[in-house]
Protein backbone atom coordinates (compact mmCIF):
# COMPACT_ATOMS: atom_id res chain seq x y z
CA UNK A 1 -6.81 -36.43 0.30
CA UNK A 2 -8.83 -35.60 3.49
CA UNK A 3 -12.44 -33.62 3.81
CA UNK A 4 -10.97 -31.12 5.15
CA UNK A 5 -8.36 -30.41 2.55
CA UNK A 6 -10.36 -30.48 0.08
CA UNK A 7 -12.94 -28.03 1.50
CA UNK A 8 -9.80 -25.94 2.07
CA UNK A 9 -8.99 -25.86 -1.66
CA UNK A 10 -12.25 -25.32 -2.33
CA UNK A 11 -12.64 -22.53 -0.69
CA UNK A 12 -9.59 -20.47 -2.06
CA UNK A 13 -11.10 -21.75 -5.47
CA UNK A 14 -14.44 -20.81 -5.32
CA UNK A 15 -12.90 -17.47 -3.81
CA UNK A 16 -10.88 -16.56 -6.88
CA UNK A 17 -13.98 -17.65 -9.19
CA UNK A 18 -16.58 -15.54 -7.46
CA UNK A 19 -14.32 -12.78 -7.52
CA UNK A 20 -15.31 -12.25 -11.67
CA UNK A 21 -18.90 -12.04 -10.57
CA UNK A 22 -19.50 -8.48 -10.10
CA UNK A 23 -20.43 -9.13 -6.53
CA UNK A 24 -18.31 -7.03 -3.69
CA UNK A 25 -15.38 -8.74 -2.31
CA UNK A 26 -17.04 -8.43 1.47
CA UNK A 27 -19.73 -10.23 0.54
CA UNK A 28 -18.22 -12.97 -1.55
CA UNK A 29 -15.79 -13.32 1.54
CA UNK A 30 -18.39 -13.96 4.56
CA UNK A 31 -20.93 -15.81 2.02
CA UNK A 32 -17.91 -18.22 0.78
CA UNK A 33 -17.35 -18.84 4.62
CA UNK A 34 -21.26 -19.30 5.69
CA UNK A 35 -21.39 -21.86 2.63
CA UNK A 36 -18.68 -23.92 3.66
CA UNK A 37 -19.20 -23.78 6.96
CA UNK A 38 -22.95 -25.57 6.61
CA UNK A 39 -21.00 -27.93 4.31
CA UNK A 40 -18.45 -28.78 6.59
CA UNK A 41 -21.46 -29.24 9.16
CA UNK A 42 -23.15 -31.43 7.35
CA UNK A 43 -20.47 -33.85 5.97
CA UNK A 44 -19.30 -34.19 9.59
CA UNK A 45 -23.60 -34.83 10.51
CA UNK A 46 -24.63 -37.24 7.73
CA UNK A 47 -20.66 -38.43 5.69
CA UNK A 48 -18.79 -39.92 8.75
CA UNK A 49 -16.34 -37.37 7.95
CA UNK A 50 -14.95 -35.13 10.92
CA UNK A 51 -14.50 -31.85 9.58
CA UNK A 52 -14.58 -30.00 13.18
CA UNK A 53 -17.05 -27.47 12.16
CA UNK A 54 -20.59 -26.82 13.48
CA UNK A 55 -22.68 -23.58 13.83
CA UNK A 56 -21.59 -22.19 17.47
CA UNK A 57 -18.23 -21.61 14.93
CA UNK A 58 -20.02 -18.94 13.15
CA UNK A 59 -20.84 -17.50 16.71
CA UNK A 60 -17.45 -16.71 16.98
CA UNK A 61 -17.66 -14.21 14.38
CA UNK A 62 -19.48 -11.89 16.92
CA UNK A 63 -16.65 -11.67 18.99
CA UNK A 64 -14.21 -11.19 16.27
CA UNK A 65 -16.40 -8.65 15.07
CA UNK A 66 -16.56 -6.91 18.61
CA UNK A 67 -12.45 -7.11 18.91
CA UNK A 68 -12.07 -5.23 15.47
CA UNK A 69 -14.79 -2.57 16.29
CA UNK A 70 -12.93 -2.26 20.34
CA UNK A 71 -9.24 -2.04 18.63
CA UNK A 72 -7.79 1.47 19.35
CA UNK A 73 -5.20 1.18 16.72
CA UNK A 74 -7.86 0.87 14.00
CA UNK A 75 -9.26 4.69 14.61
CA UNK A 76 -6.29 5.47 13.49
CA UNK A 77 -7.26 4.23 9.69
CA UNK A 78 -10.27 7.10 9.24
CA UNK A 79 -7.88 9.26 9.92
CA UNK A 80 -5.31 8.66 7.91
CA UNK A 81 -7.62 8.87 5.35
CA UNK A 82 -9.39 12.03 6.07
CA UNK A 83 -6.12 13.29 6.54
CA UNK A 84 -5.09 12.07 2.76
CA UNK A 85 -8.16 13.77 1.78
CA UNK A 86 -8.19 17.27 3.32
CA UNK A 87 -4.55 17.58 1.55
CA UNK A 88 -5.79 16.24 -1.66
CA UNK A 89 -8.40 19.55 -1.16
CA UNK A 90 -5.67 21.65 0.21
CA UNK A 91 -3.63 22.78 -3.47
CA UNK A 92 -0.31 21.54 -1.86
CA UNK A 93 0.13 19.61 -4.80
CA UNK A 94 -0.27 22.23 -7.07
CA UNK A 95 2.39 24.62 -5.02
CA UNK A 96 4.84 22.21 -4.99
CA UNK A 97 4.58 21.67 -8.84
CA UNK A 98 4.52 24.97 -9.42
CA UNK A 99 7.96 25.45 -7.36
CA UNK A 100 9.57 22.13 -7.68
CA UNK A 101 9.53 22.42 -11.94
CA UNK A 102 11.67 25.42 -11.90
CA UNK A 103 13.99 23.87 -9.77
CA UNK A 104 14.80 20.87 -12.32
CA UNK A 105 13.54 22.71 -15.46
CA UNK A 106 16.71 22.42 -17.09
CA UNK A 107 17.01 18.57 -16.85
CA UNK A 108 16.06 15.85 -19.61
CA UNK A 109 13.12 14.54 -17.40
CA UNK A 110 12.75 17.49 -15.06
CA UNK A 111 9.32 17.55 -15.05
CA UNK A 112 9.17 13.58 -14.41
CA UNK A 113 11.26 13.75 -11.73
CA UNK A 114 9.58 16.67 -10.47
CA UNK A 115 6.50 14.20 -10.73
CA UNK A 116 8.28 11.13 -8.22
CA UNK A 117 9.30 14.03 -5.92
CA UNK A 118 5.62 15.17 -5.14
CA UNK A 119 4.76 11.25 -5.28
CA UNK A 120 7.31 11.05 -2.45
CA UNK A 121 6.04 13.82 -0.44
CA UNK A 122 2.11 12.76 -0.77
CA UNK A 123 2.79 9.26 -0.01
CA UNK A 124 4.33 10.41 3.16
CA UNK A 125 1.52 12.58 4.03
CA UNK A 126 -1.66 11.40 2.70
CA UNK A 127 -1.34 7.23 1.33
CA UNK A 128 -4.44 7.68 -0.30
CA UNK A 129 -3.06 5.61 -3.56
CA UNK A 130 -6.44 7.23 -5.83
CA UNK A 131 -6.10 10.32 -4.61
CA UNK A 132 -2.72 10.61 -5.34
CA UNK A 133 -2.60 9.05 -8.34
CA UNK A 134 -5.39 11.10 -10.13
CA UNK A 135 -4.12 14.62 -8.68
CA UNK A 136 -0.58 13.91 -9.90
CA UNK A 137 -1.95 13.42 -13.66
CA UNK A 138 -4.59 16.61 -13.28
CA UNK A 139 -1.82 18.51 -12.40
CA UNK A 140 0.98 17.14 -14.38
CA UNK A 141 0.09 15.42 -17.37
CA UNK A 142 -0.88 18.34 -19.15
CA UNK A 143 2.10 19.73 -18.94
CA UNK A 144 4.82 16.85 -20.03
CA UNK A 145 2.05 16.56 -22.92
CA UNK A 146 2.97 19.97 -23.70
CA UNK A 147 6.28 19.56 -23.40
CA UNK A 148 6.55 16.46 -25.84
CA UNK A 149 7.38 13.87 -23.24
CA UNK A 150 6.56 10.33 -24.87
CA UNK A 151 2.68 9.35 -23.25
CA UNK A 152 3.91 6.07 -22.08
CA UNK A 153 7.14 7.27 -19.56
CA UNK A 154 4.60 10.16 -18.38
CA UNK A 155 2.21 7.70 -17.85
CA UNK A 156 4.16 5.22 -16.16
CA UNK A 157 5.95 8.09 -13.81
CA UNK A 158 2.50 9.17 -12.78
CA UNK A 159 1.30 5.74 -12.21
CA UNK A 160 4.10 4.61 -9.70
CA UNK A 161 4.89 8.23 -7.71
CA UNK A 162 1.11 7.57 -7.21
CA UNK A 163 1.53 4.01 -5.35
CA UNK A 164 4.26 4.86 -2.88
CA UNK A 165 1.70 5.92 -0.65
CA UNK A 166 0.72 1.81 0.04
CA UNK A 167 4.54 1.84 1.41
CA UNK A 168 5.99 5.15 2.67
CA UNK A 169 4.19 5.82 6.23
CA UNK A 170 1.62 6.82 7.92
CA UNK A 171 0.40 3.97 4.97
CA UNK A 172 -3.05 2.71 5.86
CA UNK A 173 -1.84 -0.77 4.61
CA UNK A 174 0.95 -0.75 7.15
CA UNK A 175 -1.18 -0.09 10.01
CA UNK A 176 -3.72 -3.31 9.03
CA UNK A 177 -0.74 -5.05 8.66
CA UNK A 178 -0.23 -4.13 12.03
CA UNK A 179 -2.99 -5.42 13.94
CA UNK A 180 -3.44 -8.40 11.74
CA UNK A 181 -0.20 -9.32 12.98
CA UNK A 182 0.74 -7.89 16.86
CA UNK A 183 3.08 -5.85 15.44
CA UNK A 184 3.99 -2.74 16.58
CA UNK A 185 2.63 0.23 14.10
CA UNK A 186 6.05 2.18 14.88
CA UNK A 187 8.07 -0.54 13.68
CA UNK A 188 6.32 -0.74 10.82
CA UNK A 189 6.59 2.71 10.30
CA UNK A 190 10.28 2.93 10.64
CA UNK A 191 11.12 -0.15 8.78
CA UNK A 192 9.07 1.24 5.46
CA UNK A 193 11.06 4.59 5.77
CA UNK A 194 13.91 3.60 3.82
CA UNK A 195 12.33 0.77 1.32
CA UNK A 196 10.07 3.55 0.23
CA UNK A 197 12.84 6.01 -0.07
CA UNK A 198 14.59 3.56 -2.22
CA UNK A 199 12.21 3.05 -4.42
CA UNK A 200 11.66 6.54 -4.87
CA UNK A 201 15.26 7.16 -5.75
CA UNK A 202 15.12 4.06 -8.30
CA UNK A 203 12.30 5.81 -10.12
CA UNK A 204 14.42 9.21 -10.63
CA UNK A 205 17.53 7.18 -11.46
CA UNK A 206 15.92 5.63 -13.89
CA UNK A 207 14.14 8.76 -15.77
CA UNK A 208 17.70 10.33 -15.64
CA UNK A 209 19.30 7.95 -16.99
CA UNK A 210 16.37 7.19 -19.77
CA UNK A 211 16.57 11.18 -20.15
CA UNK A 212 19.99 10.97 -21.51
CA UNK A 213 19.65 8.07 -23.36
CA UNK A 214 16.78 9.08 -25.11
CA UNK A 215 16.61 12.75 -24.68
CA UNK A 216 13.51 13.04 -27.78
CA UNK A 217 11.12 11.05 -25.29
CA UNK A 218 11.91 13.37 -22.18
CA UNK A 219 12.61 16.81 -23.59
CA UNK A 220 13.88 19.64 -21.41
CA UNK A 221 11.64 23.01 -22.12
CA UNK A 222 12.81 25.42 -24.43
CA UNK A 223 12.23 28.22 -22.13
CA UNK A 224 13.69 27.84 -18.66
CA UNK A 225 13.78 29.95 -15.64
CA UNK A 226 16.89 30.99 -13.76
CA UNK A 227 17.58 28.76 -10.93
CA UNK A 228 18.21 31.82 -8.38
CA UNK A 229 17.44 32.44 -4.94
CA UNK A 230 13.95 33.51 -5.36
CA UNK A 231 13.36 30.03 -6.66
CA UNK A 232 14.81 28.29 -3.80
CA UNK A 233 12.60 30.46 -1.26
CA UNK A 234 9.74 29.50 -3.35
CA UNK A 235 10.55 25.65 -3.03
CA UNK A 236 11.04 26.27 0.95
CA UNK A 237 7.44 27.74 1.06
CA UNK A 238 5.79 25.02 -0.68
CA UNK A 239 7.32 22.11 0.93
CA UNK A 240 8.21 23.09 4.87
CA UNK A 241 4.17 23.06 5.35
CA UNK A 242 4.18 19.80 4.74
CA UNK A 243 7.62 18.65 5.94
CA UNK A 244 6.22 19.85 9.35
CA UNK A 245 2.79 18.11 8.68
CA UNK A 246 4.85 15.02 7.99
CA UNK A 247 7.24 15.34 10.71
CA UNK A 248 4.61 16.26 13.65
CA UNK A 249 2.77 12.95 12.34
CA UNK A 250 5.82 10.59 12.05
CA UNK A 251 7.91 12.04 14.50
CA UNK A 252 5.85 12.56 17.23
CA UNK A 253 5.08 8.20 16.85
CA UNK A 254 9.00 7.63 15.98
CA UNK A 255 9.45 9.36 19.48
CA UNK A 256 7.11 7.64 21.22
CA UNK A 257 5.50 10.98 22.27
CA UNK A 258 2.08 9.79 20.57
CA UNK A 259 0.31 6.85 19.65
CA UNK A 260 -0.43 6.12 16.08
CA UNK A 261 -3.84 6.65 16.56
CA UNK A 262 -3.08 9.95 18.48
CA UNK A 263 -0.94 11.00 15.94
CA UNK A 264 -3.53 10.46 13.28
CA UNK A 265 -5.54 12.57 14.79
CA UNK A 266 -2.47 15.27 14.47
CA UNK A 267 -2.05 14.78 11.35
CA UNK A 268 -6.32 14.99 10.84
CA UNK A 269 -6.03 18.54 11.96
CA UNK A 270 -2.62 19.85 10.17
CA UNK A 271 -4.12 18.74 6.82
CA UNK A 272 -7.36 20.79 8.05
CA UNK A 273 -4.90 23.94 9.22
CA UNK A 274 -3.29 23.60 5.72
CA UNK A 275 -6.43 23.70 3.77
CA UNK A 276 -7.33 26.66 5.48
CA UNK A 277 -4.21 28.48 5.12
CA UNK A 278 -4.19 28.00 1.49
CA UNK A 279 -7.52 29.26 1.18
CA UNK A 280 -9.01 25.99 0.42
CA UNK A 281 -11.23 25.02 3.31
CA UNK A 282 -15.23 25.64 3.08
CA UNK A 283 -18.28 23.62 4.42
CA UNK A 284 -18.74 22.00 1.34
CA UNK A 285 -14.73 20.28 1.05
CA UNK A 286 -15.01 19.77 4.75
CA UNK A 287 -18.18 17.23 3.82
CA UNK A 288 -16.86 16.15 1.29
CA UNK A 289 -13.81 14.69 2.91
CA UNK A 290 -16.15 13.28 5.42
CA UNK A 291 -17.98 11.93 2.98
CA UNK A 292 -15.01 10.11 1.33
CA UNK A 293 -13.97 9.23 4.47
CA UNK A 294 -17.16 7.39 6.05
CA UNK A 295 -16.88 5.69 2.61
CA UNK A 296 -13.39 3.90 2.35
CA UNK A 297 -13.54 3.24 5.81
CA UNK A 298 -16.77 1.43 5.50
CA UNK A 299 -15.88 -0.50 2.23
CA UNK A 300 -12.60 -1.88 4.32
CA UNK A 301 -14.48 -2.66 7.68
CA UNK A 302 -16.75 -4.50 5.14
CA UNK A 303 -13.91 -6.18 4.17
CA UNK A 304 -12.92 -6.75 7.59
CA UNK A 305 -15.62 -8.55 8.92
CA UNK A 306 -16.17 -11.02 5.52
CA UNK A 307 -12.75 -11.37 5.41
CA UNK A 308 -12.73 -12.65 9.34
CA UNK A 309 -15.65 -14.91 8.44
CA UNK A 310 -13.33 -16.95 5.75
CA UNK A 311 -10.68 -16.80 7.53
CA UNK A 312 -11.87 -18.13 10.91
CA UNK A 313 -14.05 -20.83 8.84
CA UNK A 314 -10.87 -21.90 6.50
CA UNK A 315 -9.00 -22.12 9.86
CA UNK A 316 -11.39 -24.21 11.62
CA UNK A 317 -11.34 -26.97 8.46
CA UNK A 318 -7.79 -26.94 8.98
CA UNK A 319 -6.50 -24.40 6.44
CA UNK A 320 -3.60 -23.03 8.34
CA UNK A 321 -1.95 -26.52 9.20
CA UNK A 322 -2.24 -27.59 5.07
CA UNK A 323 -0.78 -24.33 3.81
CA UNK A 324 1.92 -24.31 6.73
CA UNK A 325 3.03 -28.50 5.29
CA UNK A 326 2.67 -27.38 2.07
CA UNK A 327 5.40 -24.46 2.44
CA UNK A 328 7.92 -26.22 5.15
CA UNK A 329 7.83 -29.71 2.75
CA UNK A 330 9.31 -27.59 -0.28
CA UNK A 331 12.33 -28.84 -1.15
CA UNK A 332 14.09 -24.58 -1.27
CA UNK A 333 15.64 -24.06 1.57
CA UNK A 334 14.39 -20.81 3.93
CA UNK A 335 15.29 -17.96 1.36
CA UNK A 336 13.61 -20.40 -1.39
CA UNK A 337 10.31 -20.59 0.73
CA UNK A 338 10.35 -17.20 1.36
CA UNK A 339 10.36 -16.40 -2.59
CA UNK A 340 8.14 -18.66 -3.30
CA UNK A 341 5.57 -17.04 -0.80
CA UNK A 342 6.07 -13.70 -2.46
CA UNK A 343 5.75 -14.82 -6.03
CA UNK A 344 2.29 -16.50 -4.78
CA UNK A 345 1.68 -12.82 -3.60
CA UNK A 346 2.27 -11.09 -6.85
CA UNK A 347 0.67 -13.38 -8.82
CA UNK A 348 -2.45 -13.23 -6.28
CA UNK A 349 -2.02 -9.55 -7.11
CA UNK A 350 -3.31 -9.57 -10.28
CA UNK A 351 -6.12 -10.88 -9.37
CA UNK A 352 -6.80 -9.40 -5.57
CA UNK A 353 -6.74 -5.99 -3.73
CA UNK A 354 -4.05 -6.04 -1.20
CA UNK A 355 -6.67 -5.44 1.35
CA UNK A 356 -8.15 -9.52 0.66
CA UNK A 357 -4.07 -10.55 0.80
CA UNK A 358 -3.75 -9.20 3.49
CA UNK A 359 -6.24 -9.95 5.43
CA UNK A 360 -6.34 -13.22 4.68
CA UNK A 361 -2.97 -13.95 2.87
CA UNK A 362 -0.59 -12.95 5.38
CA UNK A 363 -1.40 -14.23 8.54
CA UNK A 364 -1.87 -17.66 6.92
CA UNK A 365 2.12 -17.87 6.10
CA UNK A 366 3.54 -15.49 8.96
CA UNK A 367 3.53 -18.49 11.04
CA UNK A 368 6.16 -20.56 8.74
CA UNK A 369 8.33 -17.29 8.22
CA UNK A 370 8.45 -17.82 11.88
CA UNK A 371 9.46 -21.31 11.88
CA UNK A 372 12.29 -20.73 9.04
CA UNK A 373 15.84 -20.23 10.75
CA UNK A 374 16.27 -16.63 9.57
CA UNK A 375 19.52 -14.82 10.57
CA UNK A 376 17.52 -11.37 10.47
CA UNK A 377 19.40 -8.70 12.44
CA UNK A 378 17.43 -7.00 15.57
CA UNK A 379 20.53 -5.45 16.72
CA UNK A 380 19.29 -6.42 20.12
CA UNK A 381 16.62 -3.99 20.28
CA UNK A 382 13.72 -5.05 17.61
CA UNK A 383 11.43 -8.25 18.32
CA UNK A 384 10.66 -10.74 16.11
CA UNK A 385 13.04 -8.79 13.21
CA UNK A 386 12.64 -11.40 10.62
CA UNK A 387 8.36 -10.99 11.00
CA UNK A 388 9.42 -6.66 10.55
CA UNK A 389 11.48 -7.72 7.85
CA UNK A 390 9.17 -10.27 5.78
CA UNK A 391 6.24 -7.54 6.11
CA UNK A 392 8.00 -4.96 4.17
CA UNK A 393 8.80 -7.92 1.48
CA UNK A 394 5.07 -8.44 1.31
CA UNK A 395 4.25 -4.57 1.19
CA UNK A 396 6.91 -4.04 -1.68
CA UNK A 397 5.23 -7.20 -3.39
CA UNK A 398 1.73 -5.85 -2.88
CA UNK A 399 2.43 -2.33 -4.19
CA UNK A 400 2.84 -3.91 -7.74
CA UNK A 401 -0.61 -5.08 -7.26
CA UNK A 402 -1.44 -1.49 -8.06
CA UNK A 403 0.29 -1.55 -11.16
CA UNK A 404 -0.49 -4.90 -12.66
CA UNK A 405 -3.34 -5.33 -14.91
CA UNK A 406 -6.57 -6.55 -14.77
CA UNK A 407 -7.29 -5.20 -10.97
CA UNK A 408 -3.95 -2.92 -11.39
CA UNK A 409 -6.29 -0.04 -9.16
CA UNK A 410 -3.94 2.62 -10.24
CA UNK A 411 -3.81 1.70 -14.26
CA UNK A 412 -7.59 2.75 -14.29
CA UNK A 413 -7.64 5.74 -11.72
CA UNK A 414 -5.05 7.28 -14.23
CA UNK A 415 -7.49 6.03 -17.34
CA UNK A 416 -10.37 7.57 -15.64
CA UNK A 417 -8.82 11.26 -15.70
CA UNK A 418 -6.68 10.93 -18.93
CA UNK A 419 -7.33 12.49 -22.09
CA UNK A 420 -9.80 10.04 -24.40
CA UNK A 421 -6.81 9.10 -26.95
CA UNK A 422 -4.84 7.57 -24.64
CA UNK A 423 -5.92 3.94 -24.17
CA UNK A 424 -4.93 1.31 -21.20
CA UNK A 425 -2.04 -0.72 -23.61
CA UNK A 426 -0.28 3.09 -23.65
CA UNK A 427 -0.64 2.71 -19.95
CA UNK A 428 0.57 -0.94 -19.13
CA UNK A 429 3.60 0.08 -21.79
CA UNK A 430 4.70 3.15 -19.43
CA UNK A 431 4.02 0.99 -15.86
CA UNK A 432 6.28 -2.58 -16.94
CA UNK A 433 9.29 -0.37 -16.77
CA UNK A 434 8.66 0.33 -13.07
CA UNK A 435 7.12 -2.87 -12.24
CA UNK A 436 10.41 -3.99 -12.72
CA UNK A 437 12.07 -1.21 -10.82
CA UNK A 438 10.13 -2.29 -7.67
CA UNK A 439 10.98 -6.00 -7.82
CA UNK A 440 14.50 -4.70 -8.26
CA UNK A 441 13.80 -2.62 -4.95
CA UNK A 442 12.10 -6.05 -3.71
CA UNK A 443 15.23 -7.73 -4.50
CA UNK A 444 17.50 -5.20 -2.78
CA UNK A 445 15.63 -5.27 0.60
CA UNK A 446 15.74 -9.14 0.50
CA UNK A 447 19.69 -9.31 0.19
CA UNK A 448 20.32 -6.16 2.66
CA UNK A 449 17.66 -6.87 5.47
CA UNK A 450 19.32 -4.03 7.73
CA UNK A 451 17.53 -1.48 5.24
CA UNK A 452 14.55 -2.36 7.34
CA UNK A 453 15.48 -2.69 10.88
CA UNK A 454 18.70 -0.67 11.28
CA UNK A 455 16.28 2.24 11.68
CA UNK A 456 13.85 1.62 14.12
CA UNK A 457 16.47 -0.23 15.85
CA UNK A 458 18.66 2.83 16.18
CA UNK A 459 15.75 4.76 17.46
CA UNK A 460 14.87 2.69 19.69
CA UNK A 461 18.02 2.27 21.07
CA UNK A 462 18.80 6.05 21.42
């Protein structure tokens, strides 16, 4: 085995061990690549061993760094998540739990479903995955407590209509994604739209059918309003607010009438109109979303820049070229490559944030899906479909990363706002049941690629 390859494996190792440390994740990511790039200096100085690697490669982290901070498509990101922040202020939430319970009250599971609905509708207007998740249980665990529902389905419904914001667009994962890889953040966007949606209607197939199965674990209430017109005008108010926030966002980018960064900035000031016109908006939550704001945004530029400082180090030793042997020499055949890459993914999930996968994950094996002989439909209209496709593999994969124990992010939002007595095993009991719901959905979009590309491809074509 060569210098470089093992400084390669090295690297990923020391990686996954300083991750346990307690230090953050940017700074375990630029220091890894600092360390190894003085060692690879000095084994190729004083070892005879050319590692290609000298200091004018750090250097080239300035101008990595300068191309990040100069990238229009990244403004977009604060504002997606001030925008996911601004709603989480705005009581939409509330409303539509408010309306949407009387409309399924007299279901076995009503309420859950209820639950994956409003999961559906924040994911596809704010993607903030802790914001989501911890409003949904504020406002909903209470009452399927109430109403006898069995802690670990409430729990695991809450949980999972929480992550759909990594997936359903304007997803702040999606648009990284994006740059990482030249793709084109409307693509992205369009091929997500009906993955998301079908993972969505997995979750309420499955609590209807576990509803009548076991009707003692999902109870319908005792007392249940009459599903009249009133009702329906009440659901119409609470959700066309939002419909319109969603489709002046999305639609103005699926038209190609904005940019995605221009339409973030929509989208920044509907959430702000909303907030306002339910009363909501004041100095104080106006800083306070700024606040939150300026924060995520600075933990993943942090992230960013550490995580181009590995990656542009790893490269140099010759990283790329030994992953991209290691994947083309297994003996699988395309498809078998291509699960194989994915069950690295979700097993790297348990351990990493899909931010560090992503950054530093994917564009490491993009370059062999591209070499794989792929018959992934464009319909004549999408480039590169099979790299469109192969994304929204990896975005399905990564969303169990929320749900997957230890670093399952969403297991321990929930456990942070959940009553004292309910303890993480309750939690990883209600979330395996839709773990496997969203490899099934993985599975699905693997064998019927055209549930990714038929739509931006008929948009684009129109």
């Amino acid at each position: 085995m060569e210098v470089n390859e093992i400084l390669v494996i090295a690297m990923f190792c020391s990686f996954i061990i300083l991750l346990f440390s307690g230090f953050p994740v940017a700074y375990v990511l630029a220091g890894i690549g600092v360390i190894f790039a003085a060692i690879g200096y000095y084994a190729d100085s004083y070892f005879d061993a050319f590692t290609g690697l000298d200091f004018m490669t750090l250097g080239l982290v300035v101008n990595r760094i300068y191309k990040i901070m100069d990238n229009w498509i990244l403004v977009a990101l604060p504002m997606f998540v001030f925008m996911g922040h601004m709603l989480d202020k705005s009581g939409i939430a509330e409303t539509l739990m408010e309306s949407l319970q009387k409309l399924f009250g007299k279901v076995r599971g009503g309420l859950a479903v209820t639950v994956t609905l409003i999961g559906i509708i924040l994911a596809a207007s704010t993607g903030i995955i802790g914001a989501s998740v911890v409003l949904l249980a504020m406002i909903s665990l209470p009452a399927m407590r109430n109403q006898q529902y069995k802690d670990s389905i409430a729990l695991g419904t809450i949980a999972s209509a929480g992550t759909l914001g990594i997936l359903i667009p304007p997803s702040i994962m999606l648009v990284i994604m994006a740059d990482q890889l030249g793709v084109a953040v409307g693509d992205l966007f369009m091929g997500a739209v009906i993955p998301g949606l079908t993972l969505g209607m997995l979750y309420v197939l499955y609590i209807l059918t576990y509803g009548f199965f076991r009707a003692e674990h999902l109870p319908a209430p005792n007392r249940v309003e009459r599903v009249n017109a009133y009702v329906w005008l009440n659901v119409l108010k609470a959700t066309i607010p939002t419909l319109l926030l969603i489709i002046s966002v999305l639609g103005s980018i699926f038209a190609g009438w904005a940019t995605p960064t221009e339409a973030s900035g929509i989208g920044a000031l509907g959430a702000t109109l909303l907030a306002f016109s339910h009363g909501k908006l004041s100095f104080a939550v106006f800083k306070e979303c700024l606040h939150k704001t300026m924060n995520v945004t600075a933990y993943i530029f942090m992230i960013f820049i550490g995580a181009s400082l590995f990656a542009l180090v790893l490269r140099e030793l010759g990283g790329d070229e030994l992953i991209e042997s290691f994947l083309t020499g297994l003996p699988f055949g395309d498809y078998g490559i291509i699960l194989f890459i994915l069950g690295i993914i979700f097993l790297l999930g348990f351990v990493l944030d899909w931010i560090e996968i992503t950054l530093i994950i994917l564009p490491l094996v993009i370059p062999v899906i591209s070499a794989l002989n792929l018959d992934i439909p464009g319909y004549g209209v999408i480039d590169n479909p099979e790299i469109v496709w192969f994304i929204m593999l990896v975005a399905v994969t990564l969303q169990t990363s929320f749900l997957t124990p230890p670093v399952g992010f969403a297991l321990f939002y929930l456990k942070g706002v959940c009553p004292p007595d309910i303890n993480l095993s309750t939690i990883y009991r209600g979330v395996t049941p839709f773990i496997i719901l969203q490899l099934t959905g993985l599975l699905i979009i693997l064998l019927f690629p055209a549930l990714v590309n038929w739509l931006p491809a008929t948009v684009y074509s129109s």
